[in-house]
N, C-alpha and C. Protein backbone atom coordinates (compact mmCIF):
# COMPACT_ATOMS: atom_id res chain seq x y z
N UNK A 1 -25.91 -4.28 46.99
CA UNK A 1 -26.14 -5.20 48.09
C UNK A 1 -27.03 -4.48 49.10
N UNK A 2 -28.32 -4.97 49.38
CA UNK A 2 -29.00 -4.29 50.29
C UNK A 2 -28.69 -4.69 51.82
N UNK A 3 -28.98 -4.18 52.59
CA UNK A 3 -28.66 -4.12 54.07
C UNK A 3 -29.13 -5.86 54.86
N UNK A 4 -29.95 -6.03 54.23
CA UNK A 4 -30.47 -7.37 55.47
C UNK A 4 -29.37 -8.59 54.02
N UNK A 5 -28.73 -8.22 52.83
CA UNK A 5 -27.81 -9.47 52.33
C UNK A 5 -26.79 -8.68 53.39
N UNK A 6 -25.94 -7.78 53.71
CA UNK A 6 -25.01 -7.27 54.13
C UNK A 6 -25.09 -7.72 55.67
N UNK A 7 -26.32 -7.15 56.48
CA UNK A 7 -26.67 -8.28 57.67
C UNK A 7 -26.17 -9.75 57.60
N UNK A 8 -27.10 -10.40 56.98
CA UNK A 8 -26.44 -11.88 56.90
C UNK A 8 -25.19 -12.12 56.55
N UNK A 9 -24.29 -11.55 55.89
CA UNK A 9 -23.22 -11.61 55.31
C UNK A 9 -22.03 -11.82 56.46
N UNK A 10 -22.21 -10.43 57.38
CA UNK A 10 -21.29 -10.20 58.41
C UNK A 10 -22.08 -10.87 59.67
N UNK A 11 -23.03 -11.66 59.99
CA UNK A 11 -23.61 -12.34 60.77
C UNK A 11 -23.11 -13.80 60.49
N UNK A 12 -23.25 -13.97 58.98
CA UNK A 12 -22.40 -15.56 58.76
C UNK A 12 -20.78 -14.90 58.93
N UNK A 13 -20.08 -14.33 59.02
CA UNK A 13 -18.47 -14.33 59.42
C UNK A 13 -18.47 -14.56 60.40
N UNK A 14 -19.19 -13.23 60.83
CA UNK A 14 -18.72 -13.29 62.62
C UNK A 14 -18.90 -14.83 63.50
N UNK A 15 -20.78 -15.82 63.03
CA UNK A 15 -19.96 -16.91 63.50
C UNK A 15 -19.26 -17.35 63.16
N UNK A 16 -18.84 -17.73 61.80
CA UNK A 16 -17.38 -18.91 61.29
C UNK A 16 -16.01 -18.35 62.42
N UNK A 17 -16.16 -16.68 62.39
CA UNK A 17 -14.93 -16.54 63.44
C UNK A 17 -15.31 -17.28 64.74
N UNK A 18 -16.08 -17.10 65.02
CA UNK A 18 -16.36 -17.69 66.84
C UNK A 18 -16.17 -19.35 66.89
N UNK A 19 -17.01 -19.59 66.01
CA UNK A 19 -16.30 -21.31 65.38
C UNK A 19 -15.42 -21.40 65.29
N UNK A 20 -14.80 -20.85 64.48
CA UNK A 20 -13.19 -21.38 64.74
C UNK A 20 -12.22 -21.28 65.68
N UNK A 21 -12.70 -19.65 65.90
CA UNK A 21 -11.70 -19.91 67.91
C UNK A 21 -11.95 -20.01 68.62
N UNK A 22 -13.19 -20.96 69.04
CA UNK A 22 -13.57 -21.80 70.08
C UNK A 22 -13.24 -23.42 69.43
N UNK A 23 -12.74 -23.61 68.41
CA UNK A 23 -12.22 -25.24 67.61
C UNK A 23 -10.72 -24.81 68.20
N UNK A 24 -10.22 -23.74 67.97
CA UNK A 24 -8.68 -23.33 68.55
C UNK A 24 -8.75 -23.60 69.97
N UNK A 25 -9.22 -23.03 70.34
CA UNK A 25 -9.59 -22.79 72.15
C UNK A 25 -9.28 -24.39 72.56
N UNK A 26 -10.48 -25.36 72.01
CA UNK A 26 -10.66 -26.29 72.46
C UNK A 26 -9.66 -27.59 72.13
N UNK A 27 -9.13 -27.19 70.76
CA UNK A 27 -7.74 -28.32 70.37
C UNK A 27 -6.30 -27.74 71.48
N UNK A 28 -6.25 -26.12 71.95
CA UNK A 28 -5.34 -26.18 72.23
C UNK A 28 -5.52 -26.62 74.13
N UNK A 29 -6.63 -26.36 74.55
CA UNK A 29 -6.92 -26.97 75.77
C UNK A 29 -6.85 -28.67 75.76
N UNK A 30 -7.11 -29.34 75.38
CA UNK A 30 -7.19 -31.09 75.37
C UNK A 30 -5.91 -31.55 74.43
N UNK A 31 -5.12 -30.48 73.93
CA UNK A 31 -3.64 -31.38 73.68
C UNK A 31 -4.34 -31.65 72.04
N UNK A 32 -5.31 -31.77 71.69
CA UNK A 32 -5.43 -32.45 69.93
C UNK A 32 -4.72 -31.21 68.86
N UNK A 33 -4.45 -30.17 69.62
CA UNK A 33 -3.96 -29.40 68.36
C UNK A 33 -2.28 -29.93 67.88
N UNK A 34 -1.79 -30.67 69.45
CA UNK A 34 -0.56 -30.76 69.13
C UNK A 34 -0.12 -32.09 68.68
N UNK A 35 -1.02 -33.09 68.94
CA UNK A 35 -1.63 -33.95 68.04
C UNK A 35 -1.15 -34.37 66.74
N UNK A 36 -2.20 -33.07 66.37
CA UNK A 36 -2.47 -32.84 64.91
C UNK A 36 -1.34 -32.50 64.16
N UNK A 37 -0.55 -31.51 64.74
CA UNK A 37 1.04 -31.33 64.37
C UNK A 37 1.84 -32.22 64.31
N UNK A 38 1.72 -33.04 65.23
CA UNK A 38 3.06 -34.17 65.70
C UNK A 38 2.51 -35.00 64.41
N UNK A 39 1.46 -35.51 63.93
CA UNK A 39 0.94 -36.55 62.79
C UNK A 39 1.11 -36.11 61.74
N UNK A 40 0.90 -34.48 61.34
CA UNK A 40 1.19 -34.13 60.07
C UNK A 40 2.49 -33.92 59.86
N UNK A 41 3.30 -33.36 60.80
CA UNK A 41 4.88 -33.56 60.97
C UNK A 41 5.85 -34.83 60.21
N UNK A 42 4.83 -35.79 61.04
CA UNK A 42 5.65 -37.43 60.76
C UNK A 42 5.47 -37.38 59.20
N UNK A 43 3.87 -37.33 58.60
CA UNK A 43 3.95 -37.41 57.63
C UNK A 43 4.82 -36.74 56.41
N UNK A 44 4.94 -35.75 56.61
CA UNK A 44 6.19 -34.20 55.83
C UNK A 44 7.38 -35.05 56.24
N UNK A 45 7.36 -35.58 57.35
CA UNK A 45 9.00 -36.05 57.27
C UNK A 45 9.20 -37.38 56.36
N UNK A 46 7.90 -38.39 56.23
CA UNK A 46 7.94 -39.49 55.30
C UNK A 46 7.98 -39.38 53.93
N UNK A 47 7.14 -38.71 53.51
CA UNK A 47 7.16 -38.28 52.27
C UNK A 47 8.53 -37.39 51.88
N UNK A 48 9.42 -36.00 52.56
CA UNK A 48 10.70 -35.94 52.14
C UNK A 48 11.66 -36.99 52.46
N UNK A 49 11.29 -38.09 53.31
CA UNK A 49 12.35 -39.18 52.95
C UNK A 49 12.13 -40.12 51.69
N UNK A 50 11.40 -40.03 51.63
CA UNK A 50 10.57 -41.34 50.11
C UNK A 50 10.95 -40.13 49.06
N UNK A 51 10.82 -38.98 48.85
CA UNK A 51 11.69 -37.72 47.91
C UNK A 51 12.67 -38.09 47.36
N UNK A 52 13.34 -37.95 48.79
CA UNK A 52 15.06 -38.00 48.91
C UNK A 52 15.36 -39.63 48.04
N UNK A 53 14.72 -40.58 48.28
CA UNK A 53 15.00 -41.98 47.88
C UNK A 53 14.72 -42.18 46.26
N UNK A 54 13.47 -41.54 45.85
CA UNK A 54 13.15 -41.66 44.72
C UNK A 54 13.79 -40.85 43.70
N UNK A 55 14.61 -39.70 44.57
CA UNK A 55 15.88 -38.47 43.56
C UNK A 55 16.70 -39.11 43.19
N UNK A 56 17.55 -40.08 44.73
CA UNK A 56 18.55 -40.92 44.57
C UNK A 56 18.46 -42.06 43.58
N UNK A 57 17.43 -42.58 43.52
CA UNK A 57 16.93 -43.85 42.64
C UNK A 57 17.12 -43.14 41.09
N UNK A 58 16.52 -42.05 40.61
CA UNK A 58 16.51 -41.34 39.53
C UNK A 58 18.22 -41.21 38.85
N UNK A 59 18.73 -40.31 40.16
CA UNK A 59 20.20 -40.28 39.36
C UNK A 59 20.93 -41.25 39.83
N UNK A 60 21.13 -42.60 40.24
CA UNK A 60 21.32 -43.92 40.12
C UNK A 60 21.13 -44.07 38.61
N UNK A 61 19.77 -44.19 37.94
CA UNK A 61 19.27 -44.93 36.93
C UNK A 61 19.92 -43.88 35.96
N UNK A 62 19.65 -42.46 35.89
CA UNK A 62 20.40 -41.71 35.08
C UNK A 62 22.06 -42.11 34.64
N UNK A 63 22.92 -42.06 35.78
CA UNK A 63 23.87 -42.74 35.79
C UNK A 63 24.69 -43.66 34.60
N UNK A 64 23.66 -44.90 35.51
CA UNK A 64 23.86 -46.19 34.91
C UNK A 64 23.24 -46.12 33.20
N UNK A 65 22.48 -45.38 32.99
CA UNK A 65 22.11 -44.92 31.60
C UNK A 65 23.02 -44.52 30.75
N UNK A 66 23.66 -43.46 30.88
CA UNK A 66 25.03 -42.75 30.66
C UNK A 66 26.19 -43.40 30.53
N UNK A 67 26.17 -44.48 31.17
CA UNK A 67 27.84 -44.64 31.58
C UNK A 67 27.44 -45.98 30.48
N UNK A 68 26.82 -46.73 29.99
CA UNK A 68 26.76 -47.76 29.24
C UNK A 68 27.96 -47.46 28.29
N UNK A 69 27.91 -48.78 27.13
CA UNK A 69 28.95 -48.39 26.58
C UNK A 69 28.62 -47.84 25.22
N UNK A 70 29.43 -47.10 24.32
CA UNK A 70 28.99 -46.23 22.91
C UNK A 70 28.33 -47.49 22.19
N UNK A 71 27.47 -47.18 21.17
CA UNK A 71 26.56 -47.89 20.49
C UNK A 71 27.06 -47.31 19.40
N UNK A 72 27.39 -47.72 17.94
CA UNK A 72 27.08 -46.96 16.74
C UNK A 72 25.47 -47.02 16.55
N UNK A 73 24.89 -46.35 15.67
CA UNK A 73 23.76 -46.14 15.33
C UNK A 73 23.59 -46.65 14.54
N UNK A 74 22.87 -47.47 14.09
CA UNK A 74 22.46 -48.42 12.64
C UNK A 74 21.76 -47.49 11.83
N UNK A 75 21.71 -47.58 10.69
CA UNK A 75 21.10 -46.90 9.44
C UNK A 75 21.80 -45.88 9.06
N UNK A 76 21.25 -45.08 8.39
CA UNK A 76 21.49 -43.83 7.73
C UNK A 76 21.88 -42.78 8.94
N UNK A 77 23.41 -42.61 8.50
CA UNK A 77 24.10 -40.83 9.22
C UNK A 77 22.91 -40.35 9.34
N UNK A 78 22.85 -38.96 10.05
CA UNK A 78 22.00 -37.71 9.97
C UNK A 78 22.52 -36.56 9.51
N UNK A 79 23.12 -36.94 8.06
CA UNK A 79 23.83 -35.71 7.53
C UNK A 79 23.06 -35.22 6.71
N UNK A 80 23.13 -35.09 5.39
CA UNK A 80 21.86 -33.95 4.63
C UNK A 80 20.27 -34.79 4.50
N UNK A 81 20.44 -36.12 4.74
CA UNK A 81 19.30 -37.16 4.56
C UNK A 81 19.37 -37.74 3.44
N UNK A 82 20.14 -37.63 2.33
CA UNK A 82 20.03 -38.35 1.24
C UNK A 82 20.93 -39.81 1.10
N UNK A 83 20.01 -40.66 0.79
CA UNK A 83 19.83 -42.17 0.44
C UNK A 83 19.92 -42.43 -0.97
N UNK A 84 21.35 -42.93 -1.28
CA UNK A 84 20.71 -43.34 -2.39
C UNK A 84 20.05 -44.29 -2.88
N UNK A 85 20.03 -44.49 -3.88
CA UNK A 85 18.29 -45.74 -4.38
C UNK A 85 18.42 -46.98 -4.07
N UNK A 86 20.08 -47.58 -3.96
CA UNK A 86 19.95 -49.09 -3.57
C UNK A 86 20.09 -49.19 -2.43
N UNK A 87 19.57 -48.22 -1.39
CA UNK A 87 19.78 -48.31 0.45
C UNK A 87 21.24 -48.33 0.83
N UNK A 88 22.47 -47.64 0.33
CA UNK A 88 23.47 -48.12 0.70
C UNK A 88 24.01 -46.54 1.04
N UNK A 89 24.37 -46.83 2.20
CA UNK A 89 24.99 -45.42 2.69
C UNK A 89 26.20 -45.32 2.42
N UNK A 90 27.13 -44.66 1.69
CA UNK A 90 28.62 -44.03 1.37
C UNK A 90 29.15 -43.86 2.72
N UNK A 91 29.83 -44.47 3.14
CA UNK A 91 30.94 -44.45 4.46
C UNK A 91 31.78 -43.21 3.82
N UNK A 92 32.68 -42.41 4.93
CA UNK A 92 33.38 -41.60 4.61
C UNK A 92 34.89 -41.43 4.56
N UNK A 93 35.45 -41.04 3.91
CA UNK A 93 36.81 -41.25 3.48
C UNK A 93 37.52 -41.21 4.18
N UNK A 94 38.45 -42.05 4.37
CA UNK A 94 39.73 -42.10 5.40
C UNK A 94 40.98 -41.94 4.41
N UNK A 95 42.00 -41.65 5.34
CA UNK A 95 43.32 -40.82 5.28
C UNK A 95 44.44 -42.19 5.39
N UNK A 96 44.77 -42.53 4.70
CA UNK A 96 45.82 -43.85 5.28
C UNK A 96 46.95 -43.11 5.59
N UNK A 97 47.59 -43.40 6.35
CA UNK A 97 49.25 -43.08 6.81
C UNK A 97 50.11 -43.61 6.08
């Protein structure tokens, strides 16, 4: 890096610094910095309430998912996979008393 890129380099910082804390200077003199807080505030607080609603909505629906009532499963067990040829699944042996 030669000296006049290194010049410009620390000539473009130094203003962006002066820009910016004279943008500080001037939001915190005329009240817009606090403004700016109080609006982005509201917003952080809307969005973790719409959070909070859409968690609640989730495990609501989770819930009510769960708690339905048992279903048997139609078709074929998931035991070794074998079918035999006329589609008829072998039910399994019961114990009479």
């Amino acid at each position: 890096m030669g000296f006049q890129s290194l010049h410009r380099s620390i000539t473009s910082s130094f203003c962006f610094f002066r820009l910016t804390t004279q943008m500080y200077i001037n939001f915190e003199n005329d009240g817009t910095w606090k403004a700016e807080l109080a609006e982005s505030s509201q917003i952080i607080i809307a969005l973790s309430t719409k959070i909070d609603q859409l968690e609640n909505r989730l495990t609501n629906t989770i819930a009510l998912a769960t708690y339905g009532p048992a279903t048997t499963p139609s078709g074929p067990s998931p035991g070794n996979g074998f079918t035999p040829k006329n589609g008829q699944v072998k039910k399994p042996n019961t114990v009479k008393p």
